[in-house]
Structure formats: structure tokens, C-alpha cells
Protein backbone atom coordinates (compact mmCIF):
# COMPACT_ATOMS: atom_id res chain seq x y z
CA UNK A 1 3.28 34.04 18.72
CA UNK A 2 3.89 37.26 20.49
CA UNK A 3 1.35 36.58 23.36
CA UNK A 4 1.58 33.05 23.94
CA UNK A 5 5.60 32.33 23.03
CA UNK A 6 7.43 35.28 23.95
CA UNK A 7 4.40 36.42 26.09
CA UNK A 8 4.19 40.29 25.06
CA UNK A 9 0.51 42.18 25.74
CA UNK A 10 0.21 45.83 25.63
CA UNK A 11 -1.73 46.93 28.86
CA UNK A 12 -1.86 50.40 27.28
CA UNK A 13 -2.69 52.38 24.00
CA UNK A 14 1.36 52.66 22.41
CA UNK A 15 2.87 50.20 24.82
CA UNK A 16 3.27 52.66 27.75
CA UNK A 17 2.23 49.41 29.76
CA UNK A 18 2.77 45.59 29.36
CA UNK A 19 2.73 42.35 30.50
CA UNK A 20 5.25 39.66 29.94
CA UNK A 21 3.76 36.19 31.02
CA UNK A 22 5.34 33.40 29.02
CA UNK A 23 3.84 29.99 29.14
CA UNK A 24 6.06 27.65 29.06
CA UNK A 25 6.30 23.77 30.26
CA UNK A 26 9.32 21.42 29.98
CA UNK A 27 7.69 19.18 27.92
CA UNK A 28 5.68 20.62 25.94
CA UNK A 29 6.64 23.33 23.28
CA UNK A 30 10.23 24.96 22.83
CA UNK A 31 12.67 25.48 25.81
CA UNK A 32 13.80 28.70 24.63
CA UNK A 33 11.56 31.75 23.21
CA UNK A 34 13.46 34.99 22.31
CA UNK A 35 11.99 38.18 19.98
CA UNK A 36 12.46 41.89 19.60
CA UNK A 37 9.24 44.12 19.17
CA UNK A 38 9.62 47.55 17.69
CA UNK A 39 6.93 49.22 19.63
CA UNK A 40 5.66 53.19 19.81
CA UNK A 41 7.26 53.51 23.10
CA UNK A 42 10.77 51.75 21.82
CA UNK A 43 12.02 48.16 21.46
CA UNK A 44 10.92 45.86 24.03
CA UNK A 45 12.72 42.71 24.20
CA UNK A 46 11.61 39.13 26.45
CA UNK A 47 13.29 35.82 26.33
CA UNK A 48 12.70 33.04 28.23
CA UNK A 49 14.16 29.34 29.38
CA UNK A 50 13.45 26.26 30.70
CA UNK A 51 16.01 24.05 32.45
CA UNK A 52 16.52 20.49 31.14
CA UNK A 53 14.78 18.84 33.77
CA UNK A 54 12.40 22.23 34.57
CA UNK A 55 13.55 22.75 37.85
CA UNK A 56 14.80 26.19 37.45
CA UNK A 57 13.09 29.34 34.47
CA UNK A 58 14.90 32.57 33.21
CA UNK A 59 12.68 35.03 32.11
CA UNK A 60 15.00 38.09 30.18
CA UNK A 61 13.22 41.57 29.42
CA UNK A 62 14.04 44.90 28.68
CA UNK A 63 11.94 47.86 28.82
CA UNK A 64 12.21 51.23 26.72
CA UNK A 65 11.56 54.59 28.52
CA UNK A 66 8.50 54.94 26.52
CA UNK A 67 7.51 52.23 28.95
CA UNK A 68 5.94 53.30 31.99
CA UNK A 69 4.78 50.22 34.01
CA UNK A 70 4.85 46.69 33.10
CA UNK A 71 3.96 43.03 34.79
CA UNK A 72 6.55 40.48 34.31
CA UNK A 73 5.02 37.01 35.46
CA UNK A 74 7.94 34.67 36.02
CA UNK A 75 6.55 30.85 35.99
CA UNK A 76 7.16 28.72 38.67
CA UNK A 77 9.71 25.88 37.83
CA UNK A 78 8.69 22.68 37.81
CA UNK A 79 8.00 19.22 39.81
CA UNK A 80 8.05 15.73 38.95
CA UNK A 81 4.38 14.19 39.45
CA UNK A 82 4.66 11.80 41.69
CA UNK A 83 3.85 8.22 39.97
CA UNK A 84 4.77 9.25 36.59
CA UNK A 85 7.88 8.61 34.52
CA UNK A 86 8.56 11.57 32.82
CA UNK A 87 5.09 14.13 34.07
CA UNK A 88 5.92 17.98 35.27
CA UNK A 89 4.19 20.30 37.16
CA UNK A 90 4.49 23.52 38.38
CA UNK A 91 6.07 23.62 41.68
CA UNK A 92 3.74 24.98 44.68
CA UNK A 93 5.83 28.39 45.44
CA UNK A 94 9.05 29.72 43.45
CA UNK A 95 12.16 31.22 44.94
CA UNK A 96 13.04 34.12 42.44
CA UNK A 97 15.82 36.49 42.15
CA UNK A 98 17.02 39.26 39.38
CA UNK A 99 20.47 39.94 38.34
CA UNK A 100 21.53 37.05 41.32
CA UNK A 101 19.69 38.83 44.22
CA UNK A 102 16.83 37.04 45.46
CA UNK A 103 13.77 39.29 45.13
CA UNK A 104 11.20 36.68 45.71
CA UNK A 105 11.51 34.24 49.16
CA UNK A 106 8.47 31.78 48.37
CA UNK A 107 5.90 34.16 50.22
CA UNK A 108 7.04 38.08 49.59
CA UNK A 109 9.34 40.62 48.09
CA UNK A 110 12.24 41.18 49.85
CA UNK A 111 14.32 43.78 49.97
CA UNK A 112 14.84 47.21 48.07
CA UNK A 113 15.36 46.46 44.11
CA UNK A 114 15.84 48.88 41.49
CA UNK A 115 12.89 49.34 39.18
CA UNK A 116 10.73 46.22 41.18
CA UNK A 117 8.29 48.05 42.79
CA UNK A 118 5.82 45.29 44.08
CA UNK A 119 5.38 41.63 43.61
CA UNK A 120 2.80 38.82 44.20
CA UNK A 121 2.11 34.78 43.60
CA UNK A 122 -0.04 34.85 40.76
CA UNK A 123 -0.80 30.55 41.12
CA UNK A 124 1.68 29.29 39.29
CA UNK A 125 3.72 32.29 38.64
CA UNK A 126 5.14 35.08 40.31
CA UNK A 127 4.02 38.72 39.24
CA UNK A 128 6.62 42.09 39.15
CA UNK A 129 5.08 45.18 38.94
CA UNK A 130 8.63 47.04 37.50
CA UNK A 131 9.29 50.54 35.56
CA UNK A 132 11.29 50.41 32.80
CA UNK A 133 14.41 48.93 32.61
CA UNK A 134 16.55 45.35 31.99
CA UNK A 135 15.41 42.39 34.21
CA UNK A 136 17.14 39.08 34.55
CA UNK A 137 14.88 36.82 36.49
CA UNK A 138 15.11 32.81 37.66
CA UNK A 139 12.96 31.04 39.76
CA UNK A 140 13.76 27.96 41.33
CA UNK A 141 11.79 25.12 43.22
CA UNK A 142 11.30 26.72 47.19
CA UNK A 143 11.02 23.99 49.68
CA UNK A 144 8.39 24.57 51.90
């Protein structure tokens, strides 16, 4: 549950690193994950939502101090295939922001952010390198 639901791996002994990568999909599985884990380094929390129609995903997480470095992989939202009546898939580049700044254009970080300290399109994600901290990421569809 913890790795593939809310999407919590430690990356180091004690949680001093971690990755957040939810996989989620608007049809299949819940549209809403949330959980609290007591860790060694403190309590680390993720939650995560899809839209209705999957065109836009939250990804919530909050870090401890104990936490040093961590990868949050925010999904891309997601597309109607083309043909089919109700098929999704994940759109081909994400605009993201956190807290209501954009962070993420469709191709690069932008701007100065506090506790984002790189970023990159993982495929069908976006991944933040961050410190610890509270993130409040969306991505929605980017038109190319």
C-alpha cells in the first residue's frame, strides 16, 4: 500500500531520503490516496488526487527535518484516447506548479522556489528533487 497507493520509498537507511511517485489513473483504482508514516526521521505525509475527468493531479507532501533529500514524481494528467469512449492516457508533457506558482513550463524549471532544487520529465511524470518541507503540487495538460 505504502509504495504503490500513497507512493512512499525510503531512498536511505532511516528515511533521510525518499521518493514519492504515486501511480495513479482516472479509471482505474481510487481517486484519492492519503496516509501518515511515522518514520525515524519524523512523520512524512503524501496525498494525492485525480480530477473527475483526469485532466488535472494534486500531489500533497510534507517532509520532516530528519529528511534530507527527497524525489517527488508528480504524474502527468491525463488525455482522452482518441477513438475510445471513455480510454485515458497520460498527457505528452505536464504544466506543474506548487503552492499556485508554476514551477514546471512543459520543458524546464522555472524560476527560484523554496526547497525545489532541480526538476526533470521522468516519461509520464515530472520529477522534484526538494529538501524538506510542505509541497502542494498540480499538473495540468500543457499544449504543445
Amino acid at each position: 500500500m505504502w509504495k504503490h497507493l500513497v507512493g512512499l520509498q525510503p531512498a536511505a537507511p532511516g528515511f533521510a531520503e525518499v521518493t514519492v511517485a504515486p501511480k495513479v489513473h482516472p479509471e482505474y483504482g481510487p481517486r484519492s490516496v492519503a496516509g501518515d508514516y511515522l518514520s525515524a526521521s519524523g512523520p512524512i505525509r503524501s496525498a494525492w488526487h485525480v480530477s473527475f475527468n483526469g485532466t488535472s493531479v494534486g500531489v500533497n507532501v510534507s517532509l520532516p527535518v530528519g529528511v534530507r533529500r527527497a524525489t517527488i514524481s508528480v504524474p502527468h494528467p491525463f488525455v482522452p484516447v482518441a477513438g475510445s469512449a471513455s480510454g485515458h492516457k497520460p498527457a505528452a508533457a505536464a504544466v506543474v506548479s506548487e503552492g499556485g506558482a508554476v514551477v514546471w513550463d512543459g520543458k524546464g524549471l522555472i524560476g527560484s522556489h523554496p526547497g525545489v532544487t532541480s526538476a526533470s520529465d521522468v516519461g509520464d511524470a515530472v520529477a522534484f528533487e526538494v529538501v524538506n518541507g510542505a509541497f502542494a503540487f498540480t499538473s495540468t495538460v500543457h499544449v504543445l
